[in-house]
N, C-alpha and C. Protein backbone atom coordinates (compact mmCIF):
# COMPACT_ATOMS: atom_id res chain seq x y z
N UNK A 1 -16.73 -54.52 33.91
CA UNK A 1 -16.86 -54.80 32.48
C UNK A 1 -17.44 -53.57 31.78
N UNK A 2 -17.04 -53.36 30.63
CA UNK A 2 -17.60 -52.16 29.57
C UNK A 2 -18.75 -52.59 29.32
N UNK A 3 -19.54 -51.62 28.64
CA UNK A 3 -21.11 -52.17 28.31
C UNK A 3 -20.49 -52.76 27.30
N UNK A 4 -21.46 -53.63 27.42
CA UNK A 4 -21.34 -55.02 26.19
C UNK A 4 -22.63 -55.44 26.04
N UNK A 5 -22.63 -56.00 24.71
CA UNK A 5 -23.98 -57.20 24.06
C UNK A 5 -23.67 -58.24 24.16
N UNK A 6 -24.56 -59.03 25.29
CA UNK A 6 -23.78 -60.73 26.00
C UNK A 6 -25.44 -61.47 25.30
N UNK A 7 -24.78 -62.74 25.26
CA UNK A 7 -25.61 -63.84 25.36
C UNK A 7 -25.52 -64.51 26.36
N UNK A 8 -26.47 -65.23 27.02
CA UNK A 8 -26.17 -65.87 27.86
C UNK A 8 -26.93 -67.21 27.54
N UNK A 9 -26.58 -68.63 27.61
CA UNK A 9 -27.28 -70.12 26.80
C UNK A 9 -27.48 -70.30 28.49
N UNK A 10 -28.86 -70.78 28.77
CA UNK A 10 -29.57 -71.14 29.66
C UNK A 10 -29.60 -72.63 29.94
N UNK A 11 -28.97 -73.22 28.86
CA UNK A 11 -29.01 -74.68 28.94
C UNK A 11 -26.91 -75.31 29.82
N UNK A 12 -26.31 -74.09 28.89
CA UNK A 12 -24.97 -74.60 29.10
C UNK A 12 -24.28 -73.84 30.40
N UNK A 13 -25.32 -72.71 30.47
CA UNK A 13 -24.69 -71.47 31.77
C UNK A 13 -23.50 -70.64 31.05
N UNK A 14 -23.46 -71.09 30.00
CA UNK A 14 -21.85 -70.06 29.21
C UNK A 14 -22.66 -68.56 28.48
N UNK A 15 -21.54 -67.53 29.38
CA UNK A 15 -22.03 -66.26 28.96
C UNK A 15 -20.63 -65.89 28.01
N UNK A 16 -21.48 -65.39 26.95
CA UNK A 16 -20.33 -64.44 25.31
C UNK A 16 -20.57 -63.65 25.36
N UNK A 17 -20.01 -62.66 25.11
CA UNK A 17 -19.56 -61.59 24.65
C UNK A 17 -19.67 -61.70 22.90
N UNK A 18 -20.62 -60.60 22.78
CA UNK A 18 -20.50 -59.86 21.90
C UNK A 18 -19.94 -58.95 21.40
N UNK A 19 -19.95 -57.63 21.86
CA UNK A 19 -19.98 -56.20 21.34
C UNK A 19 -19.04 -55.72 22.84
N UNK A 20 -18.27 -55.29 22.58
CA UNK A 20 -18.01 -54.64 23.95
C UNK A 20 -17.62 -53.15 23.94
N UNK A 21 -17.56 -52.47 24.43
CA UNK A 21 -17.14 -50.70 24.94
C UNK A 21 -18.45 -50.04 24.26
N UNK A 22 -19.57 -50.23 24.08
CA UNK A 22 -20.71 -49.75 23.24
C UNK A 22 -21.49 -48.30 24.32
N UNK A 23 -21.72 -47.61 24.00
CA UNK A 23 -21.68 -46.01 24.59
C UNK A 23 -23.38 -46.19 24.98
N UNK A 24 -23.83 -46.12 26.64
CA UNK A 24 -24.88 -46.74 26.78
C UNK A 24 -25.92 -47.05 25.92
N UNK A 25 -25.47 -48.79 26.00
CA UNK A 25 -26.13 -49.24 25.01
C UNK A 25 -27.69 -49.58 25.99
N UNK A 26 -28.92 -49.23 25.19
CA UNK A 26 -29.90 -49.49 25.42
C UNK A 26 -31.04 -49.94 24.64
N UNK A 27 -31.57 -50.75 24.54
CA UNK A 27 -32.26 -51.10 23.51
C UNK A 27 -31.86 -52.18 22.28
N UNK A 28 -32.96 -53.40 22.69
CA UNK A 28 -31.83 -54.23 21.97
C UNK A 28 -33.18 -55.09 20.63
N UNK A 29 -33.48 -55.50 19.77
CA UNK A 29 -33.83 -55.99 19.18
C UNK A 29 -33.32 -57.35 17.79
N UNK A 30 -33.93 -58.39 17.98
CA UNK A 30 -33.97 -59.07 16.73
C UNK A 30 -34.27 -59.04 15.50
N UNK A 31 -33.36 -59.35 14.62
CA UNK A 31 -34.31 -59.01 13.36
C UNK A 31 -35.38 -60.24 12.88
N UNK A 32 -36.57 -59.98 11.97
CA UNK A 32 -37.42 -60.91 11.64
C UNK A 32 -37.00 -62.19 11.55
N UNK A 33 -35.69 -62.50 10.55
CA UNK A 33 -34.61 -63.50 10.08
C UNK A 33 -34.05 -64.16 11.02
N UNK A 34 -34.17 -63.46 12.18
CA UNK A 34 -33.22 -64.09 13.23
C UNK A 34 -31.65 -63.69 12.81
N UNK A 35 -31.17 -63.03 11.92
CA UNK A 35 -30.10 -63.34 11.69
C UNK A 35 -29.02 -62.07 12.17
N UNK A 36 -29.77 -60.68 12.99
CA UNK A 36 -28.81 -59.95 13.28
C UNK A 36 -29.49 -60.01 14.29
N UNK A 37 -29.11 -58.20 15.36
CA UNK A 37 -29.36 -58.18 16.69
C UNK A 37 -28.93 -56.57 16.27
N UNK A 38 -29.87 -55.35 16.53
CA UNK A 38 -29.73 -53.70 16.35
C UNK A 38 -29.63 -53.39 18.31
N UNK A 39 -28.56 -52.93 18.22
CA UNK A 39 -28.49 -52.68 19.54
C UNK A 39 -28.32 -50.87 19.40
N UNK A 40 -29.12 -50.27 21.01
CA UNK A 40 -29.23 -49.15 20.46
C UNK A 40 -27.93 -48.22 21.38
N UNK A 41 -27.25 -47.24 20.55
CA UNK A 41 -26.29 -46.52 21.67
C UNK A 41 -26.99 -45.29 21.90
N UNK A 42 -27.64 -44.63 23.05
CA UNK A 42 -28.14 -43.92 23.21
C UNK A 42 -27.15 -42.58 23.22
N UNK A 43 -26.26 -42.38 23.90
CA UNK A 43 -25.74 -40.79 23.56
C UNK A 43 -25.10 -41.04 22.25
N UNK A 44 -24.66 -41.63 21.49
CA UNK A 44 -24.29 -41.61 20.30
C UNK A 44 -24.67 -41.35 19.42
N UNK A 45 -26.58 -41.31 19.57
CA UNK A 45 -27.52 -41.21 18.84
C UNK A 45 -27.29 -42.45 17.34
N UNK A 46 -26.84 -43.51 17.48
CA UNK A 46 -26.63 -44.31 16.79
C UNK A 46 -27.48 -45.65 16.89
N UNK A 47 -27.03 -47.12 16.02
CA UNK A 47 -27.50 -48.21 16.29
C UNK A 47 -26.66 -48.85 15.52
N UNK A 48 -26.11 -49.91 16.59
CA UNK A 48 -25.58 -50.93 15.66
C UNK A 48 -25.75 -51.94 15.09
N UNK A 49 -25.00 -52.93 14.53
CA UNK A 49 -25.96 -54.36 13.87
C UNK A 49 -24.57 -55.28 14.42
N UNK A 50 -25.11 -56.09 15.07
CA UNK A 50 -24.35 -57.41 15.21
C UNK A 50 -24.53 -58.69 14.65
N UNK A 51 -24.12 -59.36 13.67
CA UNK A 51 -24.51 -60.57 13.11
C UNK A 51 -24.56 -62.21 14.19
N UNK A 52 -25.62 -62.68 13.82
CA UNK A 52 -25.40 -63.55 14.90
C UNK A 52 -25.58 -65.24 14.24
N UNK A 53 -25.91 -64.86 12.93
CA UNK A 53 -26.20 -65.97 11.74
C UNK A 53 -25.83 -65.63 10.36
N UNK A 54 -25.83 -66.96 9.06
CA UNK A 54 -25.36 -66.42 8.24
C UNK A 54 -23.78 -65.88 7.70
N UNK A 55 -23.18 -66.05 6.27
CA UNK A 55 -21.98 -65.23 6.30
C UNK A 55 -21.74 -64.39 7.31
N UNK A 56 -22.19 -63.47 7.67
CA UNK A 56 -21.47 -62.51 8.72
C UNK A 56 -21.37 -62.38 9.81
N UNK A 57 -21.97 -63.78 9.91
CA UNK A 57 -21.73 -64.75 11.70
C UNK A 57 -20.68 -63.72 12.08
N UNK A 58 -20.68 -63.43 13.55
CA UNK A 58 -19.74 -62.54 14.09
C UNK A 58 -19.50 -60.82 13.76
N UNK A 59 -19.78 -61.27 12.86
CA UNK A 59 -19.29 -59.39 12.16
C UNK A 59 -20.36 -58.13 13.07
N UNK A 60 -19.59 -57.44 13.15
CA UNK A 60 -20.58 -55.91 13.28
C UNK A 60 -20.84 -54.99 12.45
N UNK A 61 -21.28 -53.92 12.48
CA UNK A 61 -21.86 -52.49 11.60
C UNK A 61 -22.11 -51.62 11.68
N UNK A 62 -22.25 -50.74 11.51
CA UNK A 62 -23.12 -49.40 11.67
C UNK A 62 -24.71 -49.43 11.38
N UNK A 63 -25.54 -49.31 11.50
CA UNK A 63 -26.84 -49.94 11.09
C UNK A 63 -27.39 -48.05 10.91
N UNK A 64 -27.31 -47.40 11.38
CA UNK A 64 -27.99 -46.04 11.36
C UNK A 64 -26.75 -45.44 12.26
N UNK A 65 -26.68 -43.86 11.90
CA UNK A 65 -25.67 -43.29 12.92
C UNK A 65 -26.32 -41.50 12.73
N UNK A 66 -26.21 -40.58 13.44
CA UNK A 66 -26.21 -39.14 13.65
C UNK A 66 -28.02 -39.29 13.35
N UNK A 67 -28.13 -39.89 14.39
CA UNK A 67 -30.25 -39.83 14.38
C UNK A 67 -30.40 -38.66 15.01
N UNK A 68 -31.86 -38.03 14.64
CA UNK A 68 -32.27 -36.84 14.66
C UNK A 68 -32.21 -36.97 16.61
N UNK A 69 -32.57 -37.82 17.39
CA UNK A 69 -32.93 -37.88 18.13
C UNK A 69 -32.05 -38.83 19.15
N UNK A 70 -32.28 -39.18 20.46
CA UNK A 70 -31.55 -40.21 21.67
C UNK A 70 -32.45 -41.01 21.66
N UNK A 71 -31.91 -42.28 20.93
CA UNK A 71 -32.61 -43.21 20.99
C UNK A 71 -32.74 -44.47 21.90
N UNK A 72 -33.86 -44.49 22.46
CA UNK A 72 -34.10 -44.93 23.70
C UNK A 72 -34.94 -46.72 23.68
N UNK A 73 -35.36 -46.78 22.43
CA UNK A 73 -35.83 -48.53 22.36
C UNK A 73 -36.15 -48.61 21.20
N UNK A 74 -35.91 -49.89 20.38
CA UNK A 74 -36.31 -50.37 19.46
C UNK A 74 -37.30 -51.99 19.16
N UNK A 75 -38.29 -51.67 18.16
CA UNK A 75 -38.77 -52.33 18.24
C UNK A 75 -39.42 -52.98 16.58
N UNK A 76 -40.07 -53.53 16.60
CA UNK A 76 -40.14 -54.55 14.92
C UNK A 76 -41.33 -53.64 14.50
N UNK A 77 -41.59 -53.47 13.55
CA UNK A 77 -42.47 -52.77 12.67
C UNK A 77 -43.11 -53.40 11.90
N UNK A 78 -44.71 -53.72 11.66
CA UNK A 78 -45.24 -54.40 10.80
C UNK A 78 -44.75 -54.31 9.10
N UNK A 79 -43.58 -53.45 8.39
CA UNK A 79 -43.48 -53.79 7.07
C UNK A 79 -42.75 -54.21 7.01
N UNK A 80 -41.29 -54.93 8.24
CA UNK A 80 -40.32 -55.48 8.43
C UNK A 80 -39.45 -54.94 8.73
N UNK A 81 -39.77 -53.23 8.92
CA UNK A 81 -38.55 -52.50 9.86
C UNK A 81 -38.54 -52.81 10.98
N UNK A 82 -38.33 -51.48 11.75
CA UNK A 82 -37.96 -51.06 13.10
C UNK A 82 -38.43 -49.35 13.63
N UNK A 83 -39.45 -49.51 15.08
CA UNK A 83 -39.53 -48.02 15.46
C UNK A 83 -38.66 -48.24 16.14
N UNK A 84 -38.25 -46.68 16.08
CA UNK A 84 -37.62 -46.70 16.99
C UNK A 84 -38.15 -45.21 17.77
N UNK A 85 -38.37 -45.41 19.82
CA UNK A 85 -38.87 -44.26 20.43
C UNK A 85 -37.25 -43.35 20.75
N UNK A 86 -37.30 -42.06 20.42
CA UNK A 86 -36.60 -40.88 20.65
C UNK A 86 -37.17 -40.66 22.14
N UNK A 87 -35.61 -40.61 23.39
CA UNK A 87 -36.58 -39.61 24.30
C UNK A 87 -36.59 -38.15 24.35
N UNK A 88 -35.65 -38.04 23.36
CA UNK A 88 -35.31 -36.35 23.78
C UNK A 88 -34.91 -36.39 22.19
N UNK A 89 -34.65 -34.92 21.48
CA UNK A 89 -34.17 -34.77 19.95
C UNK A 89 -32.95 -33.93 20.13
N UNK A 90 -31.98 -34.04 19.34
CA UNK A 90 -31.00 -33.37 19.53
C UNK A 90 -31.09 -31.95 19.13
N UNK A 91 -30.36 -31.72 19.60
CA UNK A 91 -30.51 -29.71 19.29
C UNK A 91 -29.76 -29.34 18.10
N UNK A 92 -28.43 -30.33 18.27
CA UNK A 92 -27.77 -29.98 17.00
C UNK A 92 -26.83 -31.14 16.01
N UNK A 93 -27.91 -31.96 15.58
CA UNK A 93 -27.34 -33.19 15.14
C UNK A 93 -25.90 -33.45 14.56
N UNK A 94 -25.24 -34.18 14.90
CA UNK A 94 -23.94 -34.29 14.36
C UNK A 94 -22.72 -34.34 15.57
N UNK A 95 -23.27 -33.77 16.76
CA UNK A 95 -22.64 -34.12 18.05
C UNK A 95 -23.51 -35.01 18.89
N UNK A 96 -22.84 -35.94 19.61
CA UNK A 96 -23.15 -36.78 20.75
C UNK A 96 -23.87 -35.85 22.23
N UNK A 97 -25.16 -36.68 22.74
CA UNK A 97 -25.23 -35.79 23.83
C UNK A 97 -24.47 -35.52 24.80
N UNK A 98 -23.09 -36.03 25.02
CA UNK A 98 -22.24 -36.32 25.67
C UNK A 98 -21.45 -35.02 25.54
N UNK A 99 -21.10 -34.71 24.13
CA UNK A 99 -20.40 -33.43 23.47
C UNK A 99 -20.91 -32.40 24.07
N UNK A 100 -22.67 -32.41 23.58
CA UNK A 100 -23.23 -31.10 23.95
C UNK A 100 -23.49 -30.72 25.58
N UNK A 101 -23.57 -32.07 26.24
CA UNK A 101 -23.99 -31.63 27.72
C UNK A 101 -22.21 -31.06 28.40
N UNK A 102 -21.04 -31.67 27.37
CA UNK A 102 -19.77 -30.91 28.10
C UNK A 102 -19.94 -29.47 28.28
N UNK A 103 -20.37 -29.01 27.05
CA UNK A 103 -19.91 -27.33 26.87
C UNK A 103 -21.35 -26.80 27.37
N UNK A 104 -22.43 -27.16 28.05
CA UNK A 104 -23.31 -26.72 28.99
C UNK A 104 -23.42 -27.29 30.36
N UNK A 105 -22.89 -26.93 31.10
CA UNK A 105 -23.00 -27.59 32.18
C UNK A 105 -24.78 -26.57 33.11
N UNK A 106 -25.03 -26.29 32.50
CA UNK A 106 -25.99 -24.94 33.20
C UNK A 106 -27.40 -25.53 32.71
N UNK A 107 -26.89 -26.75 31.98
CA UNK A 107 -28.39 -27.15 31.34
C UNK A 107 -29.36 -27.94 32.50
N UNK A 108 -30.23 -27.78 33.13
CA UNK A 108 -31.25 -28.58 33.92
C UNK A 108 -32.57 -29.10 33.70
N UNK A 109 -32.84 -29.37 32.54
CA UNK A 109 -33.97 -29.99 32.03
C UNK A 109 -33.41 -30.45 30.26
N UNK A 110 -34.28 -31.34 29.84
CA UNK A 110 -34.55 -31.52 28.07
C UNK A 110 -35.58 -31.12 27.88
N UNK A 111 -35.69 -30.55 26.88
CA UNK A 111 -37.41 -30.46 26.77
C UNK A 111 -38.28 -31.35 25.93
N UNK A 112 -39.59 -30.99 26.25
CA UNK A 112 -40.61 -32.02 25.74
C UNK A 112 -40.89 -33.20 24.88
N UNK A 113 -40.35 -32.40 23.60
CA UNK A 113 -40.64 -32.87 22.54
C UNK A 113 -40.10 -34.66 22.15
N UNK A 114 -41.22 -34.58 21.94
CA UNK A 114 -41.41 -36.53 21.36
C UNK A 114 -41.30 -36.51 20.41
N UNK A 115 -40.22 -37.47 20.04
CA UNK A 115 -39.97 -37.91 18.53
C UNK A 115 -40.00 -39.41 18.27
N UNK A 116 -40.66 -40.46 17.22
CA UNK A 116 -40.85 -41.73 16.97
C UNK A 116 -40.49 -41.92 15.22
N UNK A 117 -39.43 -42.75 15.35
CA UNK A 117 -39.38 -42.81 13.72
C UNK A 117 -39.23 -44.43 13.54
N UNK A 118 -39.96 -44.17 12.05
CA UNK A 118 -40.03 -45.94 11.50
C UNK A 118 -38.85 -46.16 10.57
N UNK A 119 -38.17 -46.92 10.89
CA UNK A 119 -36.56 -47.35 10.12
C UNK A 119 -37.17 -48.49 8.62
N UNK A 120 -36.58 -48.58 7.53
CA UNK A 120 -36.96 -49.91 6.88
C UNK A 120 -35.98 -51.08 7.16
N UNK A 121 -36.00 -51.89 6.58
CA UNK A 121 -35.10 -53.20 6.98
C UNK A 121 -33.54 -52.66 6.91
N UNK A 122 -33.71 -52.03 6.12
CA UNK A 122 -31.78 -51.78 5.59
C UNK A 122 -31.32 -50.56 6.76
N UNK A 123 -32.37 -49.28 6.92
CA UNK A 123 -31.89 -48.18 8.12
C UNK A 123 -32.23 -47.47 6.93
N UNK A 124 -32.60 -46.78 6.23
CA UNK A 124 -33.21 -45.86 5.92
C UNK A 124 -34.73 -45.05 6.52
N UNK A 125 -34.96 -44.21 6.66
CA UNK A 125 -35.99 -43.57 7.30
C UNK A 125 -37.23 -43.76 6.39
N UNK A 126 -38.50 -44.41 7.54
CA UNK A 126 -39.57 -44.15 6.58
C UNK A 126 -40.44 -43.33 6.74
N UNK A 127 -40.92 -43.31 8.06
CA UNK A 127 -41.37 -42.01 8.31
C UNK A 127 -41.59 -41.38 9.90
N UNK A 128 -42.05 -40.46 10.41
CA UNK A 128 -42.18 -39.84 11.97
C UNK A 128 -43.23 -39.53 12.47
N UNK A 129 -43.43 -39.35 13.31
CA UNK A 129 -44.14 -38.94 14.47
C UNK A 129 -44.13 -38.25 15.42
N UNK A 130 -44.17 -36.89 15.53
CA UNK A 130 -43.27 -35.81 16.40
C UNK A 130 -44.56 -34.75 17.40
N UNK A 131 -44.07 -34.85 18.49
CA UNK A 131 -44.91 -33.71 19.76
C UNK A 131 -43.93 -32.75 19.82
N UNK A 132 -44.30 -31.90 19.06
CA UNK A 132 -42.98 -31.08 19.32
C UNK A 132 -43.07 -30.11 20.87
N UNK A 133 -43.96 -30.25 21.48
CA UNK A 133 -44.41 -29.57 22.95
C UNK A 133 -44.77 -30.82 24.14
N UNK A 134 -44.81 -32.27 23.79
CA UNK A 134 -44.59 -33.16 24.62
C UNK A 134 -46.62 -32.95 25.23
N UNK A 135 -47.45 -32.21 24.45
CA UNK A 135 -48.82 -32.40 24.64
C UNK A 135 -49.45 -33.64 24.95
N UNK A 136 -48.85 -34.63 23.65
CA UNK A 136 -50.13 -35.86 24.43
C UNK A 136 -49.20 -36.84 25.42
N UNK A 137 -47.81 -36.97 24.60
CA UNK A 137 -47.00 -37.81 25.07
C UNK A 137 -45.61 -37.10 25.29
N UNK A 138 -44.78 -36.94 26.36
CA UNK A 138 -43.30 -36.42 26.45
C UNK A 138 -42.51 -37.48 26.73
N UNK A 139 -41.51 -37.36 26.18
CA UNK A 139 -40.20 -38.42 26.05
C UNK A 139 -40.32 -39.55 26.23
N UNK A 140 -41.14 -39.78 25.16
CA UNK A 140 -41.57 -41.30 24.52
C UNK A 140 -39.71 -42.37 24.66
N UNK A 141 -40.00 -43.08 25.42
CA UNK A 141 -39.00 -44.06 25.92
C UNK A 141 -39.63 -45.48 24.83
N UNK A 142 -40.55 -46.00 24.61
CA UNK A 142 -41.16 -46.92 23.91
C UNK A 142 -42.53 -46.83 23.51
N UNK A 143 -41.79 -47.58 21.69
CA UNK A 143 -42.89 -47.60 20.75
C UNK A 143 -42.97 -49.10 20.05
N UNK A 144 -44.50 -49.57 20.39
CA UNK A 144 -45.08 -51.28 20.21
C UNK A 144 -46.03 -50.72 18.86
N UNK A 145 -46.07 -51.79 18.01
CA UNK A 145 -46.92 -51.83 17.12
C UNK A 145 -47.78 -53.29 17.36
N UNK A 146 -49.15 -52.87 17.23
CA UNK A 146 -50.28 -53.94 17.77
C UNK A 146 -51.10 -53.45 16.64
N UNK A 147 -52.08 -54.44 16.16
CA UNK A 147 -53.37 -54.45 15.28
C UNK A 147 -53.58 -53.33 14.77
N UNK A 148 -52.57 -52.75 14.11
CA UNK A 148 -52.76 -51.00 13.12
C UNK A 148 -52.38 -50.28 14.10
N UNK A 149 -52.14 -50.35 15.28
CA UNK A 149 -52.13 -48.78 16.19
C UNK A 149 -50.32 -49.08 16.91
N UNK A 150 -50.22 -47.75 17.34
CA UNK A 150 -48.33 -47.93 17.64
C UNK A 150 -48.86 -47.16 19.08
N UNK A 151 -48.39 -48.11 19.89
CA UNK A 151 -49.02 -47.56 21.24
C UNK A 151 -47.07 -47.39 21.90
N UNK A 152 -47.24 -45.50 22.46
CA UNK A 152 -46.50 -45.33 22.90
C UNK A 152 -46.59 -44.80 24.45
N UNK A 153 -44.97 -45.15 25.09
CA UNK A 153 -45.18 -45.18 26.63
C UNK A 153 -44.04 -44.31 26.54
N UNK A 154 -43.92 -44.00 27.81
CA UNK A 154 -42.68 -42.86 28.67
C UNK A 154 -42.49 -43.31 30.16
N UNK A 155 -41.12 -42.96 30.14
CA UNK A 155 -41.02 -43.16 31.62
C UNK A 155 -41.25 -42.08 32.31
N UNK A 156 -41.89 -40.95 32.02
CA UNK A 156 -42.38 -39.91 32.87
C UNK A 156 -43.88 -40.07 33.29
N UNK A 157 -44.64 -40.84 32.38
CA UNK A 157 -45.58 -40.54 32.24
C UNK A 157 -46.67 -41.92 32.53
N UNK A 158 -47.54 -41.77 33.59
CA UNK A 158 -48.24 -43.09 34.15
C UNK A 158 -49.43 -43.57 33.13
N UNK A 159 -49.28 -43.64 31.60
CA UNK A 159 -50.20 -43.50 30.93
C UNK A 159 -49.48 -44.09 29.86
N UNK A 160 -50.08 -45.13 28.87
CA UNK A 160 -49.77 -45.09 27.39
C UNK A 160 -50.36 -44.37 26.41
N UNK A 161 -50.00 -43.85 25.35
CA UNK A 161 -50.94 -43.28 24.36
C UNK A 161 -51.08 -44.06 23.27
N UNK A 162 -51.99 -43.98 22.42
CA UNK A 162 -52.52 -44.98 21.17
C UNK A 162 -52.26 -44.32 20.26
N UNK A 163 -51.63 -44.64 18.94
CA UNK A 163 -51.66 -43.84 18.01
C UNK A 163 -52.33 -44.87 16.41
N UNK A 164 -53.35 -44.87 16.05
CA UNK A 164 -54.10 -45.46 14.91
C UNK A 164 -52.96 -45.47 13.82
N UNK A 165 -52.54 -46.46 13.09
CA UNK A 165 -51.45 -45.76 11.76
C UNK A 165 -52.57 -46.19 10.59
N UNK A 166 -53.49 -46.37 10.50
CA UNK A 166 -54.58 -46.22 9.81
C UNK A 166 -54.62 -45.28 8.57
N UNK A 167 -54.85 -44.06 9.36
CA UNK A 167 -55.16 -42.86 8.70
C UNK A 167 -53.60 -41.61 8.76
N UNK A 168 -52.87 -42.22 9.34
CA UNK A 168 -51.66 -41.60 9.16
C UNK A 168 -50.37 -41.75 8.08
């Protein structure tokens, strides 16, 4: 099967299909409403919207597309957006990492730099959070918002970091 966005009803055992051929999709979130589902395509540097209630029962979207960064999880945001954690930033936005890793095959690392951005309800950008040297945190894989602070994790890294949005 292609990557796909499935449901699966625990009561009836019947698995749907949603979304299918989606370019590793990773990262999946609800909206507040209940009424969509932002699924994330990581080399695409995109996110889509699947309706799952409401007029557009069924329908899909584009929800955000050519992100600064590979977006690696999404998550709800206390003003009713969405963070979303970057693990890596693109070098040259407007191609897929897929594009750029063709015409380098010589490449053996990403580098450091952590990128975290806050989406608003609609996909407009609200604002970031960037290591551009991967100092406190490198390739932030996930970002949680708890009691004012956005505590971010990596899969490199055996540690979470705290970040206060307080004073930021």
């Amino acid at each position: 099967m292609k990557p796909s966005l499935l449901e699966y009803d625990t009561v009836t055992k019947e698995l749907k299909v949603f979304m299918v051929g989606l370019r590793f999709p990773n990262g999946v979130q609800l909206s507040p409403a209940e009424d969509f589902v932002l699924v994330q395509e990581t080399t695409m540097a995109s996110i889509r919207r699947y309706y799952v209630s409401s007029l557009m029962k069924g329908g899909a979207d584009m929800f955000v597309e050519n992100m600064p960064g590979l977006p690696d999880n999404i998550r709800l945001s206390s003003s009713g957006g969405h963070w979303v954690a970057m693990l890596a930033v693109r070098p040259n936005p407007g191609f897929s990492l897929l594009d750029f890793l063709s015409e380098q095959p010589w490449i053996k690392f990403v580098p450091k730099y952590s990128l975290v951005v806050e989406l608003s309800e609609t996909g407009s950008y609200r604002r970031s959070f960037r290591d551009p040297n991967g100092v406190t945190v490198a390739y932030v894989s996930e970002a949680h918002e708890h009691n004012g602070c956005l505590y971010l994790g990596s899969f490199r890294s055996p540690f979470i970091c705290r970040l206060s949005l307080q004073h930021v």
